[in-house]
Protein backbone atom coordinates (compact mmCIF):
# COMPACT_ATOMS: atom_id res chain seq x y z
CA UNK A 1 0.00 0.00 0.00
CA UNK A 2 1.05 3.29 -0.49
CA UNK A 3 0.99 6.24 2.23
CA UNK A 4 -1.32 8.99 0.63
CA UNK A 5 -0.88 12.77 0.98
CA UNK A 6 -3.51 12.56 3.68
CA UNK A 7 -2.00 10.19 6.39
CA UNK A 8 1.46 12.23 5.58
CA UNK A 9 -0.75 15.62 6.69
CA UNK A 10 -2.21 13.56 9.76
CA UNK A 11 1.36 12.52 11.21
CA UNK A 12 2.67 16.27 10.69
CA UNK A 13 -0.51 17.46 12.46
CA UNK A 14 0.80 15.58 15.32
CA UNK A 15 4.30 16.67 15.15
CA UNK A 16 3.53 20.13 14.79
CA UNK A 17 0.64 20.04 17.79
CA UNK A 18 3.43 18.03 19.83
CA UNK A 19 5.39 21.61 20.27
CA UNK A 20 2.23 23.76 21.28
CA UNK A 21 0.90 21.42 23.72
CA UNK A 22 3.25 18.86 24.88
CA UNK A 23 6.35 20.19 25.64
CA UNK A 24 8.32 18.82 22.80
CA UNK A 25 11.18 21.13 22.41
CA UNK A 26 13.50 19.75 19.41
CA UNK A 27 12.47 16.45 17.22
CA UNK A 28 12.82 15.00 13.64
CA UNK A 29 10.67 12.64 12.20
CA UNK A 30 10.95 10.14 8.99
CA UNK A 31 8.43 7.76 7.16
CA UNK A 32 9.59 6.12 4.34
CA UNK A 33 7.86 3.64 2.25
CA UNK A 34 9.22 0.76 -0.72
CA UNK A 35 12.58 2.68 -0.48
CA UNK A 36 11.79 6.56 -0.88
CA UNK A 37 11.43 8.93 2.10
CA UNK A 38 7.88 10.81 1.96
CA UNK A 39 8.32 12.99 5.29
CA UNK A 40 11.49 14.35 6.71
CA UNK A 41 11.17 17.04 9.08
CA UNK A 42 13.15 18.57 11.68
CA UNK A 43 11.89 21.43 14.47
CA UNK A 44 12.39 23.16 17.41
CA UNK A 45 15.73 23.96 19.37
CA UNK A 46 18.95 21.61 20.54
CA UNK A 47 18.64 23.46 24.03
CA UNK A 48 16.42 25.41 25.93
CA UNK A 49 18.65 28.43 25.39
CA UNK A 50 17.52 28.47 21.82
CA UNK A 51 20.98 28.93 20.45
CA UNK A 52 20.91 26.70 18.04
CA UNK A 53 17.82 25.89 15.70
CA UNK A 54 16.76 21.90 15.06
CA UNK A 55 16.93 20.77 11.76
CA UNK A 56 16.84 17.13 10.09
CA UNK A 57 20.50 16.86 10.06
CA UNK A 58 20.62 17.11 14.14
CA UNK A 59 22.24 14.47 15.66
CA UNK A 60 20.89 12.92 19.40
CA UNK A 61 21.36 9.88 21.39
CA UNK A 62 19.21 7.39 20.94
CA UNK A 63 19.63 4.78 23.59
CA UNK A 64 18.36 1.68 23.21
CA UNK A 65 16.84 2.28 19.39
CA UNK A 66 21.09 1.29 18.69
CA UNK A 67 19.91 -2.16 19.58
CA UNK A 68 18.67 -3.65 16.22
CA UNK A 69 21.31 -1.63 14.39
CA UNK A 70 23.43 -3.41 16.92
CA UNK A 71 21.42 -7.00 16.35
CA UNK A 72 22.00 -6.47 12.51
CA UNK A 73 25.77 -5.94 12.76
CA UNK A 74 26.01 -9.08 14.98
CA UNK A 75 23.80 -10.87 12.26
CA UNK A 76 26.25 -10.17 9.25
CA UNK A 77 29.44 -10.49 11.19
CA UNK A 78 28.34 -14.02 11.78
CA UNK A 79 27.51 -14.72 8.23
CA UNK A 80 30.54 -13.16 7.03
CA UNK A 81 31.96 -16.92 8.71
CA UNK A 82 29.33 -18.66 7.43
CA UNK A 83 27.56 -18.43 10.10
CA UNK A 84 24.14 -17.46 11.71
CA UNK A 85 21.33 -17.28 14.79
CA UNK A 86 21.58 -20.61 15.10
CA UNK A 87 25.33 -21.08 15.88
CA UNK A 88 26.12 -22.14 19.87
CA UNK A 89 27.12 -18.53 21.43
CA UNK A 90 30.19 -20.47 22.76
CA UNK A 91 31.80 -21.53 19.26
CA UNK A 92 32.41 -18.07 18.81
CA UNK A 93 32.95 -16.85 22.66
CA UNK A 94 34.17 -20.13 24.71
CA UNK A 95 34.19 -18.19 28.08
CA UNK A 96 30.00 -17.59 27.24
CA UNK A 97 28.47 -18.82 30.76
CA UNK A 98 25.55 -20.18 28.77
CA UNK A 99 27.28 -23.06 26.97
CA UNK A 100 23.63 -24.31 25.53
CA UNK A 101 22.90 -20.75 24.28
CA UNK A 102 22.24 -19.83 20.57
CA UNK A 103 22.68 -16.60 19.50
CA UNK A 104 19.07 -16.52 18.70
CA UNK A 105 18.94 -16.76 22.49
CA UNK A 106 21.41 -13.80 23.16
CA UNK A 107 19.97 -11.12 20.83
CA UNK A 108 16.38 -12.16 22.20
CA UNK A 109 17.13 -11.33 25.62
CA UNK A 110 16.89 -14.74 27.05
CA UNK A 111 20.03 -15.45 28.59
CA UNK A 112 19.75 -14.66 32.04
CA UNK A 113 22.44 -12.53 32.12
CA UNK A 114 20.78 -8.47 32.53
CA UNK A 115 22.91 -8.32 36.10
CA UNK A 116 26.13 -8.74 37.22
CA UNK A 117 27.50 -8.84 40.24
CA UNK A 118 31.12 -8.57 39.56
CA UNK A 119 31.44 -4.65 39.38
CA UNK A 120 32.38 -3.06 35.47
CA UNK A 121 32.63 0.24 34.21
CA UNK A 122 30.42 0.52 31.17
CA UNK A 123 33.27 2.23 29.21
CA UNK A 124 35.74 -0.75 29.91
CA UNK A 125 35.03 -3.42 27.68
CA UNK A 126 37.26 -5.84 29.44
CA UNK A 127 36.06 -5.77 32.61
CA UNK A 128 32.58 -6.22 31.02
CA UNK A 129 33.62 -9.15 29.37
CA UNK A 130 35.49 -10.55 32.85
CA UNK A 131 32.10 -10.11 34.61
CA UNK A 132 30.14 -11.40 32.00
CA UNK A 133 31.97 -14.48 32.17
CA UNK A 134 32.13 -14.75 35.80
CA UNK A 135 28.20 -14.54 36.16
CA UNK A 136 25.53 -17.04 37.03
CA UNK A 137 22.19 -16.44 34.55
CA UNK A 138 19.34 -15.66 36.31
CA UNK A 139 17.28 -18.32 35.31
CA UNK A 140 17.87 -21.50 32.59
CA UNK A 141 17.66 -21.00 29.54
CA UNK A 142 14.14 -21.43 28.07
CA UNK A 143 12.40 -20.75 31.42
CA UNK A 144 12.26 -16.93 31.02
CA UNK A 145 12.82 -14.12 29.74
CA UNK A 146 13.89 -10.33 30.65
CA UNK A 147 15.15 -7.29 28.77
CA UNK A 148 19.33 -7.13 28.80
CA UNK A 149 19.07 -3.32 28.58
CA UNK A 150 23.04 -2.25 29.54
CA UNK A 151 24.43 -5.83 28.91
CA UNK A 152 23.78 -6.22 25.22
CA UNK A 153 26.63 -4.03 24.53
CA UNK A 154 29.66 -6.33 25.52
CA UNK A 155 27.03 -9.27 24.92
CA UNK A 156 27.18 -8.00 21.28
CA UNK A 157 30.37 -6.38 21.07
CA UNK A 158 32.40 -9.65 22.00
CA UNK A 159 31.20 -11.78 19.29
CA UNK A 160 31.90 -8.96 16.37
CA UNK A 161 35.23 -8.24 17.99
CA UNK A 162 35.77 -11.97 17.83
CA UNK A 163 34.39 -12.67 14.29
CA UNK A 164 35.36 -9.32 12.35
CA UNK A 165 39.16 -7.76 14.62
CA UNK A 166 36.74 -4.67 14.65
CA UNK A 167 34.62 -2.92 17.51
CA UNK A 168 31.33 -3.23 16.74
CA UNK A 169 30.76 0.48 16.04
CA UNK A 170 33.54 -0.02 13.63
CA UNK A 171 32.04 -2.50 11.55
CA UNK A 172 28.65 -1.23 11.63
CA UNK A 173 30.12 1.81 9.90
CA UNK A 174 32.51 0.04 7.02
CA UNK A 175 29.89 -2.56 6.19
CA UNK A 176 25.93 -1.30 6.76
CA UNK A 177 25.84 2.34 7.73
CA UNK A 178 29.11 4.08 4.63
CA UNK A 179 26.92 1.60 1.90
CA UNK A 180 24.00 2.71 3.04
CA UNK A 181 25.14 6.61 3.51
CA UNK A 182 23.15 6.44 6.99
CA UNK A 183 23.68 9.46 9.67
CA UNK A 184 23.59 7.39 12.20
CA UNK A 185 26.82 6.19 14.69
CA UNK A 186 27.57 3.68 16.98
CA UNK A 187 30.70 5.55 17.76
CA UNK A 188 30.44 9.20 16.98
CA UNK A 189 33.68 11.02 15.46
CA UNK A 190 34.70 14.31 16.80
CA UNK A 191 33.86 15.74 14.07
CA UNK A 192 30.20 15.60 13.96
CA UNK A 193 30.79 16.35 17.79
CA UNK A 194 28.92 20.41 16.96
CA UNK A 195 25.60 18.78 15.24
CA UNK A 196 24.26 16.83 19.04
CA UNK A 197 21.48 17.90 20.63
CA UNK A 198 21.29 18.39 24.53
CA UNK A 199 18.69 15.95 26.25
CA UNK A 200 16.79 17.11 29.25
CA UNK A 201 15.29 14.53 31.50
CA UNK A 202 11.86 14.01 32.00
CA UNK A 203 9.70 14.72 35.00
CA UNK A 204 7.40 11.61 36.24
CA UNK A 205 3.53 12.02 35.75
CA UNK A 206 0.43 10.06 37.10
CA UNK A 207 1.00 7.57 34.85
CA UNK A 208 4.66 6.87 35.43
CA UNK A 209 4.02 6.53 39.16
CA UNK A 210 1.58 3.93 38.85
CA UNK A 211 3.63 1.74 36.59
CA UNK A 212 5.01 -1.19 38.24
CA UNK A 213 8.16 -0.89 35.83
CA UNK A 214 9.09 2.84 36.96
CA UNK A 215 8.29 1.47 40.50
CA UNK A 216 10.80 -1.10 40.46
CA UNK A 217 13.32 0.80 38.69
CA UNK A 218 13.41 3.38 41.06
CA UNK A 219 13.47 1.02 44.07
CA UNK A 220 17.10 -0.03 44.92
CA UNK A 221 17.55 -3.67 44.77
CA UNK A 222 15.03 -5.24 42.66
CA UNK A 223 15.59 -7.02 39.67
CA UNK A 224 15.07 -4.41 37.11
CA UNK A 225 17.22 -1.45 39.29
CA UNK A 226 19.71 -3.45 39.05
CA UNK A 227 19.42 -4.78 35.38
CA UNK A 228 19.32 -0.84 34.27
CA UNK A 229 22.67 -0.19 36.82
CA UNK A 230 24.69 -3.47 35.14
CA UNK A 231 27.11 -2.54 34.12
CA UNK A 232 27.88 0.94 35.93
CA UNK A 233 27.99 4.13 34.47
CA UNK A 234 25.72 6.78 31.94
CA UNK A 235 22.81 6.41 34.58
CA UNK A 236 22.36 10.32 34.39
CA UNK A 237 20.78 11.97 31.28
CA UNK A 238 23.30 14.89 31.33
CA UNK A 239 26.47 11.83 31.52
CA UNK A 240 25.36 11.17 27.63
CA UNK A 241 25.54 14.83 26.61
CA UNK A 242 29.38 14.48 27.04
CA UNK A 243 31.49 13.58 24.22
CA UNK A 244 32.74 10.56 26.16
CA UNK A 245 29.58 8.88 25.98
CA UNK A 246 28.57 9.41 22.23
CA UNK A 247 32.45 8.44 21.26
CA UNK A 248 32.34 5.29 23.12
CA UNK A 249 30.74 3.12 20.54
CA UNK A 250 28.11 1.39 23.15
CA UNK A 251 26.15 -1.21 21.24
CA UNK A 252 23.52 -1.36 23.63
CA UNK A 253 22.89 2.80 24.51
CA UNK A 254 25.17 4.65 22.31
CA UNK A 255 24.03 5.30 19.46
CA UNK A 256 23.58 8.67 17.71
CA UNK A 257 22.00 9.98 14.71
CA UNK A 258 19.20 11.54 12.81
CA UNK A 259 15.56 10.25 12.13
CA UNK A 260 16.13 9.91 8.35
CA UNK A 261 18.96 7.44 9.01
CA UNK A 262 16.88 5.04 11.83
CA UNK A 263 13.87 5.12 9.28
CA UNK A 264 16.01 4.48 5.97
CA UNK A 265 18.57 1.54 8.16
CA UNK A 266 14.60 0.05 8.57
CA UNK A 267 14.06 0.43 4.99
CA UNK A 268 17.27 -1.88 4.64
CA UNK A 269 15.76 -4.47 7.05
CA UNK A 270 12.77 -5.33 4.88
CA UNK A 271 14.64 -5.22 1.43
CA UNK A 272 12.75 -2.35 0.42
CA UNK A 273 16.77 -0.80 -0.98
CA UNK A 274 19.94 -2.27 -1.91
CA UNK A 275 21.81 -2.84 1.17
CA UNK A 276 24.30 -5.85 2.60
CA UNK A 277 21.17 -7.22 4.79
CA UNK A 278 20.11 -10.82 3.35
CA UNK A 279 16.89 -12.00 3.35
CA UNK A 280 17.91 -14.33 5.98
CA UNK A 281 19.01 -11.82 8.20
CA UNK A 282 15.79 -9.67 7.21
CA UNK A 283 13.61 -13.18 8.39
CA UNK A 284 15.59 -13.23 11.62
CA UNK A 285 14.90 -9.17 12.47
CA UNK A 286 10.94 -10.24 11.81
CA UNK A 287 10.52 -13.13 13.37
CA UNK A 288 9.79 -13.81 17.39
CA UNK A 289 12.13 -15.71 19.17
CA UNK A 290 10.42 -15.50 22.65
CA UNK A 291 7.08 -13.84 23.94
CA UNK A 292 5.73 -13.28 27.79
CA UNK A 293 6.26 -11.75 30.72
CA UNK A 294 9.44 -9.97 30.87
CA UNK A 295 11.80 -10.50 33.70
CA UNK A 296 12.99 -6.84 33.70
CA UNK A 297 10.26 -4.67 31.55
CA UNK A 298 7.15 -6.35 33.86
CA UNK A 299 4.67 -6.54 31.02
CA UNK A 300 4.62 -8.89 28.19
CA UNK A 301 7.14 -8.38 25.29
CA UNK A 302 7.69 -10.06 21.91
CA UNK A 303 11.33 -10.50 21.21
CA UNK A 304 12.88 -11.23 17.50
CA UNK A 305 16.59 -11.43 17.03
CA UNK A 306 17.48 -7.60 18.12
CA UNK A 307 14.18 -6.15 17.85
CA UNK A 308 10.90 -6.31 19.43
CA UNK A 309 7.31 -6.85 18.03
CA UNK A 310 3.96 -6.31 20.28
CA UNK A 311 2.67 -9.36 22.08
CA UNK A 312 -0.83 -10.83 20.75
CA UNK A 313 -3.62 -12.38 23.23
CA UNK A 314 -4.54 -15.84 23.41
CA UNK A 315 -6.34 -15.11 20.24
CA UNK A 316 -3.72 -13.80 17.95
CA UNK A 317 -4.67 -10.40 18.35
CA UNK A 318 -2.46 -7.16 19.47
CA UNK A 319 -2.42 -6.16 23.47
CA UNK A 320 -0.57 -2.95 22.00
CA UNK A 321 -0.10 -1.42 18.55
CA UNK A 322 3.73 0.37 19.60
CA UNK A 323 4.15 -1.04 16.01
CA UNK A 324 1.04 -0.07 14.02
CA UNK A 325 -1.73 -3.21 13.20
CA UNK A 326 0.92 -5.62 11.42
CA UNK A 327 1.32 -8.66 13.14
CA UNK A 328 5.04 -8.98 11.78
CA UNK A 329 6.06 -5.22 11.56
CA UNK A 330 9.19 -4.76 14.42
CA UNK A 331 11.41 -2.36 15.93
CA UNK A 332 12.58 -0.88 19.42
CA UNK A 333 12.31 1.97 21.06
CA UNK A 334 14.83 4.13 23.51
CA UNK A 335 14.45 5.77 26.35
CA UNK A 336 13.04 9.24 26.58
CA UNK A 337 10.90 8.23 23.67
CA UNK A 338 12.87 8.11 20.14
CA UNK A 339 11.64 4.98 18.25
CA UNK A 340 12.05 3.56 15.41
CA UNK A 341 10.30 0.05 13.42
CA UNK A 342 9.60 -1.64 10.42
CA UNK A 343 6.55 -2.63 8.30
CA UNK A 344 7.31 -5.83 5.81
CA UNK A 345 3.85 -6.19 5.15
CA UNK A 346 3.50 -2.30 3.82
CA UNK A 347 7.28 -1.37 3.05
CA UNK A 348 6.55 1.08 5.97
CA UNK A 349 9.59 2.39 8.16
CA UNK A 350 9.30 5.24 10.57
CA UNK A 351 11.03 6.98 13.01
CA UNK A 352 11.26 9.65 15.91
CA UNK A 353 13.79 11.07 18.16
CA UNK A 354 13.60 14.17 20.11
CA UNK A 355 15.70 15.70 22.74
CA UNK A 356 12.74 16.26 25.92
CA UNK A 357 12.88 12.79 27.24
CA UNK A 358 9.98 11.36 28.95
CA UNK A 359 10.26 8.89 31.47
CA UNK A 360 7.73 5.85 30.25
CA UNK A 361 10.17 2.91 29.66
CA UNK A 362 8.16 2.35 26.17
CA UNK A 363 7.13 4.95 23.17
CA UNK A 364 4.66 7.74 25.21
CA UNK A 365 1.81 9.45 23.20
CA UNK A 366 3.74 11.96 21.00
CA UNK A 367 4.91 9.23 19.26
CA UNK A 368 2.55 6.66 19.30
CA UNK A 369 -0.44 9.06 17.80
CA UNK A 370 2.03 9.54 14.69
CA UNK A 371 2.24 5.67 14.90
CA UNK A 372 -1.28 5.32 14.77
CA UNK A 373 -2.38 8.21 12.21
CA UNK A 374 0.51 6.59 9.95
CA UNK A 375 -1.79 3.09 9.97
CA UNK A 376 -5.03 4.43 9.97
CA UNK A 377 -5.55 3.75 6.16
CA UNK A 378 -3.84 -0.20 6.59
């Protein structure tokens, strides 16, 4: 299907109204469809100060929307070897403390491995690795699952090191994001340093307070405090508006980049443009790996290999629509809000980032209207 002039008005109506009446402050958003971007557009400020106007070529962190641009660089290192999903975790990593563990496993979060009790900076790969290594999973493998959201890094960044002799963020850029021409880093150079937005934190509503999720995570600890504090560091918002944190390559929470490059990278993910992504890594992005109550997130999620779908009812049908009405579109969003997914069923990619975070641990309603107007015609 094709995304008339209409929906394309709708989503901008949202965007726009998302200034005047709920405290958005600088954003971008994207929608592309069967490989040509219909809306790019870029408003409001990179700070409060209003020194410097927003555009579509800002930069911002992104968080956890690096993770399936992290999944898919895991994906082709491994087929580079001849590889894939399926290969034991510990043919490539013998030190992996889940011996019985697929990689299907790892990138879908079902591991056991969110928290570790051997202390690690986040910036020091090594000691990561050491802890990683040294830890007992929190449950066995195919009993459970819970969101890895600080882990994934080294749990990613190990294998590509291993496969490729490159950091992740390094590969990512020589073999997806230069062919592709994608703004959008997993490692920032110092150069593109002047074209980040500041982030500003957001303040906890109604809603947030009665969420069993922001609950836990701001109870010291329970499960899910400590999954988000494993390993250590970048727990502020205003630690990952230094340079440190957007040059340190961090698979897991460190990427940076515009809206046009998350939406086009999703264009690449359902063959919709040329790009090194083959269909079997496409099929693995798209198709769940594990779905239920979440260890860490305390609501049912839909894991894939890297990316996340919305979970369906005992009937087949959607408990949420973070994803619009396809049962096989995909994605993941970040924290404060940016998000980006995938439609294989329409050739549909969209994303959002903004710099006034919110504090809901998935998409809040700025986005998710756009989500919805986008769909309204499927």
């Amino acid at each position: 299907m094709a995304v008339s002039p209409s929906v394309l008005g709708k989503v901008l109506e949202i965007f726009e109204r998302n200034f005047r009446e709920r405290g958005e402050l600088g954003a971008s958003i994207s929608i592309w469809w069967d490989g040509a971007e219909l809306l790019s557009e870029g408003y409001g400020w990179c700070e409060r100060e209003k020194s410097r106007a927003w555009t579509t070529k800002t930069l911002v962190p992104i968080y956890s929307a690096t993770k399936v641009p992290t999944a898919v660089t895991v994906l082709l290192a491994l087929q580079s070897r001849g590889l894939s999903e399926e290969t034991l975790v510990s043919e490539v990593w013998p030190l992996f403390p889940v011996p019985e563990a697929k990689f299907c496993h790892l990138l879908s979060h079902q591991c056991g491995l969110a928290i570790l009790d051997q202390d690690a900076s986040v910036f020091e790969h090594a000691e990561v690795v050491r802890a990683i290594e040294a830890q007992s999973p929190a449950w066995v493998l195919g009993y459970g699952q819970g969101y890895h959201p600080r882990t994934f890094g080294a749990l990613t960044e190990e294998p590509v090191r291993r496969l490729t002799g490159q950091s992740l963020g390094c590969y990512w850029r020589e073999c997806i994001a230069d062919p592709l021409a994608l703004d959008l880093w997993i490692g920032l150079p110092e150069s593109e340093w002047p074209r980040v937005a500041r982030l500003y934190p957001g303040k906890a509503g109604g809603e947030d307070l009665a969420d069993a999720f922001y609950q836990q995570v701001t109870t010291a600890g329970t499960f899910t405090r400590r999954a988000f504090s494993s390993p250590r560091g970048l727990h502020a918002v205003h630690e990952m508006n230094e340079p440190k944190a957007w040059a340190a390559g961090l698979p897991a929470l460190g990427g940076v980049g515009t809206a046009s490059a998350l939406a086009k990278f999703y264009q690449a993910t359902i063959g919709t443009i040329e790009s090194p992504l083959s269909p079997a890594i496409q099929h693995a992005l798209a198709t769940p790996q594990r779905s239920g109550d979440d260890r860490v997130l305390l609501r049912p999620t839909t894991f894939t290999c890297g990316g996340q779908q919305d979970p369906l009812d005992a009937y087949g049908r959607k408990t949420r629509e973070i994803y619009g009405p396809s049962l096989v579109a995909f994605g993941h969003p970040g924290a404060g809000g940016s998000h980006g997914l995938a439609d294989p069923a329409t050739g549909i990619s969209f994303a959002y980032v903004m710099n006034q975070m919110e504090l809901s641990v998935m998409p809040g309603m700025k986005c998710l209207e756009m989500v919805n107007a986008l769909f309204s015609e499927v």
